[in-house]
PDB file of N, CA and C in Angstrom:
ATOM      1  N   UNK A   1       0.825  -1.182   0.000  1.00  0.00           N
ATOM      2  CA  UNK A   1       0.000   0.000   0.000  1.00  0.00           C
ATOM      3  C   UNK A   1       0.875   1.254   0.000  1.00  0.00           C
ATOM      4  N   UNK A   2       1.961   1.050   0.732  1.00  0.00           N
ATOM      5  CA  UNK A   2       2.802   2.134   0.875  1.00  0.00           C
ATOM      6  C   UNK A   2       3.123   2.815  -0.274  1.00  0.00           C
ATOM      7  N   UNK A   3       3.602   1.384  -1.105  1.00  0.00           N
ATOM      8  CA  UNK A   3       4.782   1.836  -2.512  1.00  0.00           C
ATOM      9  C   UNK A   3       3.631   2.291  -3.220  1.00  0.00           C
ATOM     10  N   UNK A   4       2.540   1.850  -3.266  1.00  0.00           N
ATOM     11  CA  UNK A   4       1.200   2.400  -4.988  1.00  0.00           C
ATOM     12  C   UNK A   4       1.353   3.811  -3.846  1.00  0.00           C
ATOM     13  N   UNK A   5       0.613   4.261  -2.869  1.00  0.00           N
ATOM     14  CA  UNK A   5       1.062   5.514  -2.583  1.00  0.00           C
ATOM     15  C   UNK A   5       1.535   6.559  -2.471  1.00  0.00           C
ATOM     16  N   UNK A   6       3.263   6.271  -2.678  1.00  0.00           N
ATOM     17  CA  UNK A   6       4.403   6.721  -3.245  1.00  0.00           C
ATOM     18  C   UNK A   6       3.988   6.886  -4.102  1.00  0.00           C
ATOM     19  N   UNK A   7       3.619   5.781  -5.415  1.00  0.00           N
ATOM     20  CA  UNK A   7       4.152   6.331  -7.160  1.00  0.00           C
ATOM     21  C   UNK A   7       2.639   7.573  -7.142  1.00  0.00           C
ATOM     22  N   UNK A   8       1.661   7.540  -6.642  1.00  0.00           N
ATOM     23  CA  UNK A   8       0.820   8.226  -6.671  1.00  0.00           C
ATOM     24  C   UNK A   8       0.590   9.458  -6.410  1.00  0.00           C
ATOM     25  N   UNK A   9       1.974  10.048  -5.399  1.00  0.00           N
ATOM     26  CA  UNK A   9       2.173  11.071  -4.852  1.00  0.00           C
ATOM     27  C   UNK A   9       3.422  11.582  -5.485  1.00  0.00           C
ATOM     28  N   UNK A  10       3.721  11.183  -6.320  1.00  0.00           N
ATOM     29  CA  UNK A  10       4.778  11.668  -7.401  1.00  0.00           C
ATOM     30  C   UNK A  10       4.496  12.183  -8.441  1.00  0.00           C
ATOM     31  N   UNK A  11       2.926  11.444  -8.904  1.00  0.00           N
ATOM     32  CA  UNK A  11       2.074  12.610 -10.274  1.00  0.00           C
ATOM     33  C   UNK A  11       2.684  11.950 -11.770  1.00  0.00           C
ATOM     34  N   UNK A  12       2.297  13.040 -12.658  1.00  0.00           N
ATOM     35  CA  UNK A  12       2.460  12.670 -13.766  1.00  0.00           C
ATOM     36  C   UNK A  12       4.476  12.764 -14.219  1.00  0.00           C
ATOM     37  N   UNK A  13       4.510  11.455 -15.129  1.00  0.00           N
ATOM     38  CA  UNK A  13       5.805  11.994 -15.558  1.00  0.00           C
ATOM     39  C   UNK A  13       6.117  13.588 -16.391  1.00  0.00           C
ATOM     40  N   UNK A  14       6.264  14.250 -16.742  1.00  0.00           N
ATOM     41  CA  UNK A  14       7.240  14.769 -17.561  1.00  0.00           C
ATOM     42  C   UNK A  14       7.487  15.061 -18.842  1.00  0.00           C
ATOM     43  N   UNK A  15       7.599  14.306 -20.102  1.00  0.00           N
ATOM     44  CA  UNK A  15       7.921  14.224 -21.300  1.00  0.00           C
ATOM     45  C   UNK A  15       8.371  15.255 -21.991  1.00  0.00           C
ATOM     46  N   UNK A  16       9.665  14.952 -22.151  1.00  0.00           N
ATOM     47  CA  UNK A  16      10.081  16.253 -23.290  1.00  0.00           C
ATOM     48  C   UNK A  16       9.529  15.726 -24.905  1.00  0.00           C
ATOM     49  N   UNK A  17       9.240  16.702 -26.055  1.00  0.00           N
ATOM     50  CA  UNK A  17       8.937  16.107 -27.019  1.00  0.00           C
ATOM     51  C   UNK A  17      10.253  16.454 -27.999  1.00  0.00           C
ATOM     52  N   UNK A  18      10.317  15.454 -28.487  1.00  0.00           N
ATOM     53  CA  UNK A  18      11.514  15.623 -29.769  1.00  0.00           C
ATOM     54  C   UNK A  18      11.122  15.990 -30.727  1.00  0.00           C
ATOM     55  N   UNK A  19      11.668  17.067 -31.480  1.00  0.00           N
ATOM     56  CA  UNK A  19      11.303  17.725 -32.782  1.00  0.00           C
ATOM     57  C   UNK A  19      10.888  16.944 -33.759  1.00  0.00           C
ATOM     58  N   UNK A  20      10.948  16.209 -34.294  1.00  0.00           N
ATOM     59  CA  UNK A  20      10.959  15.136 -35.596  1.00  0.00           C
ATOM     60  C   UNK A  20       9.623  14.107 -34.467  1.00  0.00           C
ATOM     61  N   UNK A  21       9.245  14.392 -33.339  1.00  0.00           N
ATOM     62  CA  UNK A  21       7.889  13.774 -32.812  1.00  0.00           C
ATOM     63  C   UNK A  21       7.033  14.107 -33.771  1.00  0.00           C
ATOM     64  N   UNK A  22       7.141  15.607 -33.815  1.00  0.00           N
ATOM     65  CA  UNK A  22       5.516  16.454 -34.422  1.00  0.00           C
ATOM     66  C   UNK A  22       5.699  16.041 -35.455  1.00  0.00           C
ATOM     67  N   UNK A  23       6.235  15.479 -36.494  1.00  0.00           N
ATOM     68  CA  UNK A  23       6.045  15.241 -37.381  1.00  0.00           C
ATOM     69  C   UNK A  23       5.677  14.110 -37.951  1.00  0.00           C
ATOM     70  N   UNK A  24       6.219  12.718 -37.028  1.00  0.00           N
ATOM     71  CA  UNK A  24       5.852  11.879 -37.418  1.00  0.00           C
ATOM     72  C   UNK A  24       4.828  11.104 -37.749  1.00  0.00           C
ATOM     73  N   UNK A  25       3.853  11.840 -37.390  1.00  0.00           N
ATOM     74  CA  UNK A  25       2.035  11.425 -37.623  1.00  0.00           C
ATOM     75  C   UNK A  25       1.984  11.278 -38.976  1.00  0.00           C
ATOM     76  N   UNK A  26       2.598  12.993 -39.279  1.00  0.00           N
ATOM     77  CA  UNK A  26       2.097  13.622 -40.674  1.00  0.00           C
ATOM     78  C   UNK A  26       3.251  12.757 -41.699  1.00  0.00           C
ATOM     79  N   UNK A  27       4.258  12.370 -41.187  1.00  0.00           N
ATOM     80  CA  UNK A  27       5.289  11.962 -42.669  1.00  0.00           C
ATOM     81  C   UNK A  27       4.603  10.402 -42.356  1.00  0.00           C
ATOM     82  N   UNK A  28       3.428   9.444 -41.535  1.00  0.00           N
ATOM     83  CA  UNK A  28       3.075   8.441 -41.876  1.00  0.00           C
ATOM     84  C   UNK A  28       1.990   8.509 -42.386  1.00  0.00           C
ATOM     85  N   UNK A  29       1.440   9.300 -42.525  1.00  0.00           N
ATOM     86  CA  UNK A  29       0.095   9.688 -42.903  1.00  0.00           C
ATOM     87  C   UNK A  29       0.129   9.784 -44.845  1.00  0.00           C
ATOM     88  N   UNK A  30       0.982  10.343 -45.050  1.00  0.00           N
ATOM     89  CA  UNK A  30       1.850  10.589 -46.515  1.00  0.00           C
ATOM     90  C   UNK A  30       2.319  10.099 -47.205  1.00  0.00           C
ATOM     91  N   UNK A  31       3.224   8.656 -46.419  1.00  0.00           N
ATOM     92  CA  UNK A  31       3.245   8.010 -47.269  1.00  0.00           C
ATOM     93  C   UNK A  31       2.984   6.891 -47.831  1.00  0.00           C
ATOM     94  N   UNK A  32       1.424   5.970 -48.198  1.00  0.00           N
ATOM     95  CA  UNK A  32       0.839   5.261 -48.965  1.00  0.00           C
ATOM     96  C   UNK A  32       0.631   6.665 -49.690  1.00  0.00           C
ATOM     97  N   UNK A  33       0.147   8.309 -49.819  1.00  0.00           N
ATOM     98  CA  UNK A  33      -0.089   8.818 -50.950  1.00  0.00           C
ATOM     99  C   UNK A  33       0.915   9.313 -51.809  1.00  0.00           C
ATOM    100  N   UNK A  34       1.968   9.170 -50.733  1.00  0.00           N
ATOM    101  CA  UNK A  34       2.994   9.416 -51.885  1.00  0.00           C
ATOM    102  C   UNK A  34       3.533   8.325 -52.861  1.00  0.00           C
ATOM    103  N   UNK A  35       3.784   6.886 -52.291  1.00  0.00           N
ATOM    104  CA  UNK A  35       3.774   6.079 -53.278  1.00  0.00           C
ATOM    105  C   UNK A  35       3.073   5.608 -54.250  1.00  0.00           C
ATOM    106  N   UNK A  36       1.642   6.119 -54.025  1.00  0.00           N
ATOM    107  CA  UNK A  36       0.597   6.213 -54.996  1.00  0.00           C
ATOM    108  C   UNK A  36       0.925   6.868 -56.090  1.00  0.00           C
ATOM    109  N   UNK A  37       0.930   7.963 -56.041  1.00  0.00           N
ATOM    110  CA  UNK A  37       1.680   9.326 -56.843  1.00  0.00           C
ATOM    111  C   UNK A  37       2.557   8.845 -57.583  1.00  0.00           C
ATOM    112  N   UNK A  38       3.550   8.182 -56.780  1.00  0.00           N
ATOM    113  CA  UNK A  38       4.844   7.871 -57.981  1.00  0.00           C
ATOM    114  C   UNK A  38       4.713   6.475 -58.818  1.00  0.00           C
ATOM    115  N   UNK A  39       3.583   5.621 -58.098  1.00  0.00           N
ATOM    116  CA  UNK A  39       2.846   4.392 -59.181  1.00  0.00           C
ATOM    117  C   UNK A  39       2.238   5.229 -60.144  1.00  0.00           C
ATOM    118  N   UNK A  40       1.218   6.365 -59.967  1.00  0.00           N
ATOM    119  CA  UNK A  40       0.341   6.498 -60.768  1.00  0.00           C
ATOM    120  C   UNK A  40       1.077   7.490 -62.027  1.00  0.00           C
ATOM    121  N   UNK A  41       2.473   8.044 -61.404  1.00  0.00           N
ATOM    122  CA  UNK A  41       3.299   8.856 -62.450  1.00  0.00           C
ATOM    123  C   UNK A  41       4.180   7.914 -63.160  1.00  0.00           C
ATOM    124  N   UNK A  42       4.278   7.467 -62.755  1.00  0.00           N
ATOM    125  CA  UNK A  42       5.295   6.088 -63.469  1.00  0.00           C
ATOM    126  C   UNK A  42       4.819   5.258 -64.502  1.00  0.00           C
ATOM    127  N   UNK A  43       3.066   5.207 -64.427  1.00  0.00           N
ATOM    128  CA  UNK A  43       2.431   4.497 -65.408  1.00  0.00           C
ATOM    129  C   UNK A  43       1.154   5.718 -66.936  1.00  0.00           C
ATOM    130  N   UNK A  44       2.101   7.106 -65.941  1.00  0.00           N
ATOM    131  CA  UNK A  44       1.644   7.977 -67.102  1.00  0.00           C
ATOM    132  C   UNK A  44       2.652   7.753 -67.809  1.00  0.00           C
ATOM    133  N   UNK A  45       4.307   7.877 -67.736  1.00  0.00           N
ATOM    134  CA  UNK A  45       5.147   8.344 -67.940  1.00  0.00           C
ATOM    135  C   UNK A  45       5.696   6.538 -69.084  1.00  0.00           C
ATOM    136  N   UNK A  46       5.140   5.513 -68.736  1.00  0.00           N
ATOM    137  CA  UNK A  46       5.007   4.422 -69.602  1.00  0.00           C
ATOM    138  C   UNK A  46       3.894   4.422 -70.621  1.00  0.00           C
ATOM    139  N   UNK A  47       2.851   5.359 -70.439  1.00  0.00           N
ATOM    140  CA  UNK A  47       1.523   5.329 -71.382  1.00  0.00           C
ATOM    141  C   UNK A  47       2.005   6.138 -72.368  1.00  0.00           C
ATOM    142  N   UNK A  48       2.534   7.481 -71.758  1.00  0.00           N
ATOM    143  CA  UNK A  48       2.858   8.528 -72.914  1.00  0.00           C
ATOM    144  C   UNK A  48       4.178   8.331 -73.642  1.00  0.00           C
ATOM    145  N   UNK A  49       4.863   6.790 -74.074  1.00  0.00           N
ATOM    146  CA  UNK A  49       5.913   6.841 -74.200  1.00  0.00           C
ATOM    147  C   UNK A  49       6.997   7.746 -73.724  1.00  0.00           C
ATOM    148  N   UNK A  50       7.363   8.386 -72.602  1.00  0.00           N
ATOM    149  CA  UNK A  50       8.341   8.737 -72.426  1.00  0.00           C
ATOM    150  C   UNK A  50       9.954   8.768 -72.366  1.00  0.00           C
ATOM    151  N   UNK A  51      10.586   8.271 -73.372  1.00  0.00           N
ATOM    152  CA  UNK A  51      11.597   7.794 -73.432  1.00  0.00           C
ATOM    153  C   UNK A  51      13.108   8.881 -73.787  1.00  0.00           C
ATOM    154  N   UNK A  52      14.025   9.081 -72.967  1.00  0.00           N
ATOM    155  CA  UNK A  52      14.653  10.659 -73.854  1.00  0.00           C
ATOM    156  C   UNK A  52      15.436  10.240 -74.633  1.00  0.00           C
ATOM    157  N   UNK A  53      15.869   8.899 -73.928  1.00  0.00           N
ATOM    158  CA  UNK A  53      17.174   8.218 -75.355  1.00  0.00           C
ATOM    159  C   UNK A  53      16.784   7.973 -76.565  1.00  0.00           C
ATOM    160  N   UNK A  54      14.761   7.760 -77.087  1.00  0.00           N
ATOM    161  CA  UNK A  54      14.098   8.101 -78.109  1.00  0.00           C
ATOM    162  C   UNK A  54      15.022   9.653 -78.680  1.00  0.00           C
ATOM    163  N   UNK A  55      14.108  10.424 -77.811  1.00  0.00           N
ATOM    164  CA  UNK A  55      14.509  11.969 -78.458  1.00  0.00           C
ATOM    165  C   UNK A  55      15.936  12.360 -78.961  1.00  0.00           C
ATOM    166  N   UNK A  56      16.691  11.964 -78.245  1.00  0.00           N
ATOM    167  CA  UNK A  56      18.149  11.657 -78.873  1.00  0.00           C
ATOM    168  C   UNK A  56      18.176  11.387 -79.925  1.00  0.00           C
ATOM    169  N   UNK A  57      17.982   9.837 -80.620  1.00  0.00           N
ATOM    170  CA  UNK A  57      18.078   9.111 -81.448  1.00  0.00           C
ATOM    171  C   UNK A  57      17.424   9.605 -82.468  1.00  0.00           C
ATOM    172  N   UNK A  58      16.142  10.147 -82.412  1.00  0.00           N
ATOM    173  CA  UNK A  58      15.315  11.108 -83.283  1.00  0.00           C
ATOM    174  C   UNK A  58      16.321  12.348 -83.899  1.00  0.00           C
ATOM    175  N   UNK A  59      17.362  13.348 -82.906  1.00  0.00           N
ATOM    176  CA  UNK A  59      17.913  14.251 -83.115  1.00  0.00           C
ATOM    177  C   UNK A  59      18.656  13.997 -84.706  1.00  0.00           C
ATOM    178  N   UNK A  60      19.621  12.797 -84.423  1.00  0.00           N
ATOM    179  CA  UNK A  60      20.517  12.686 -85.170  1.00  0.00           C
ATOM    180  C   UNK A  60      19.774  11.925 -86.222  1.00  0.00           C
ATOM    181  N   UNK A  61      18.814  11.240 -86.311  1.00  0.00           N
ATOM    182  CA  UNK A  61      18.282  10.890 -87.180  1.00  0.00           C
ATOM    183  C   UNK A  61      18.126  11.694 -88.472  1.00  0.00           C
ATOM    184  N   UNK A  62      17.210  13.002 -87.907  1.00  0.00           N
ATOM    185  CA  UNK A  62      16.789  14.295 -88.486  1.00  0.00           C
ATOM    186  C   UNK A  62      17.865  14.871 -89.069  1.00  0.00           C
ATOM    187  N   UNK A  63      19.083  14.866 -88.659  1.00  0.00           N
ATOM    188  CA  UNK A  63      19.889  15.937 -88.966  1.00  0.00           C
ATOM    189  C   UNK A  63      21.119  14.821 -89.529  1.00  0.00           C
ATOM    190  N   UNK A  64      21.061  14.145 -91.098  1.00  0.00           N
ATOM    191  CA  UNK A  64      21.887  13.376 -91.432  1.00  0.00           C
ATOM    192  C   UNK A  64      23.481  13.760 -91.548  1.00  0.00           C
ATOM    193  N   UNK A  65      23.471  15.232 -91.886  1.00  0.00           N
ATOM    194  CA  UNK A  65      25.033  15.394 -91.948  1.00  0.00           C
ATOM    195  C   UNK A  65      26.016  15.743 -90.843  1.00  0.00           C
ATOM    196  N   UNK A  66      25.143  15.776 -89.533  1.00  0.00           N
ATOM    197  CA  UNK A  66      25.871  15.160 -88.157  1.00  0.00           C
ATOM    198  C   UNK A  66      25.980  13.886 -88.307  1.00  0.00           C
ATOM    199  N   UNK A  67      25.404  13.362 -88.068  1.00  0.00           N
ATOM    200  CA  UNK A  67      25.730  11.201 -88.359  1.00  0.00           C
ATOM    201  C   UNK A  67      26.908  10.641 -89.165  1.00  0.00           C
ATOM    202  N   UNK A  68      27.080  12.015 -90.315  1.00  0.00           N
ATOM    203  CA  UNK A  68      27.939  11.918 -91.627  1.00  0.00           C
ATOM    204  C   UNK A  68      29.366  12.061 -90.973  1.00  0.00           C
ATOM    205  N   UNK A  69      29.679  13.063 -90.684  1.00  0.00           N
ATOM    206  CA  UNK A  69      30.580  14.229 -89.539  1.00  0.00           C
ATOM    207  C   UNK A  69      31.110  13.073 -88.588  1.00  0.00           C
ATOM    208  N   UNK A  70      30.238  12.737 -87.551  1.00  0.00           N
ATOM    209  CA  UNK A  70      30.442  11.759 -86.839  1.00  0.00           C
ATOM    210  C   UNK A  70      31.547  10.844 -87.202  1.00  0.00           C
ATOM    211  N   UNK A  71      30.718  10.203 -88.453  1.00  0.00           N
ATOM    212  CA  UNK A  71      31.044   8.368 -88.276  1.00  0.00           C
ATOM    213  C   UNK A  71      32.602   8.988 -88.865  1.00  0.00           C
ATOM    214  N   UNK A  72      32.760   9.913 -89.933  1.00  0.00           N
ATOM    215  CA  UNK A  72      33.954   9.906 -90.041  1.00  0.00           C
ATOM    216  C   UNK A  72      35.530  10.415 -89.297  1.00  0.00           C
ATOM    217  N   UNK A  73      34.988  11.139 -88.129  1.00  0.00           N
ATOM    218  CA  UNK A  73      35.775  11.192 -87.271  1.00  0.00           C
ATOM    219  C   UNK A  73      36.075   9.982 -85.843  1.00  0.00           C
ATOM    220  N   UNK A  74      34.739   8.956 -86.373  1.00  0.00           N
ATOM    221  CA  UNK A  74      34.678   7.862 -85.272  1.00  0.00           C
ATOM    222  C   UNK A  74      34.062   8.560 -83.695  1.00  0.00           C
ATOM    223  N   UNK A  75      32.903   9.518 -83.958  1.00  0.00           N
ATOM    224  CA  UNK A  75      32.731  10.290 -82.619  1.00  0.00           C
ATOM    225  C   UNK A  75      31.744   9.477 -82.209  1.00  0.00           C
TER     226      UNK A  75
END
């Protein structure tokens, strides 16, 4: 009886809060939508063909007397 007495007459602990506490609700809260986001950009970015090594390849395509230039310097 004594000791529950004691802890009872001592009250509440204390708690300091750590900076990166307040946040952690909000950065779990975020991310299933953020990986959503980068599924759902990832499968625009496969729909709309996005490819840049395309656009490259297109460049020199277009422009034959770079390709010409090129091959004969071995660039």
């Amino acid at each position: 009886m004594r000791v529950m007495s004691h802890i009872r007459s001592l009250g509440p602990i204390t708690s300091r809060k750590r900076y990166f506490m307040l946040f952690e609700q909000s950065v779990w809260r975020l991310a299933p939508v953020t990986c959503l986001l980068i599924l759902v950009l990832a499968a625009l970015l496969i729909k709309l063909d996005f490819f840049p090594d395309y656009q490259m390849v297109r460049l020199f395509i277009d422009d034959p007397v770079e390709i010409t230039f090129a091959e004969e310097f071995g660039l």
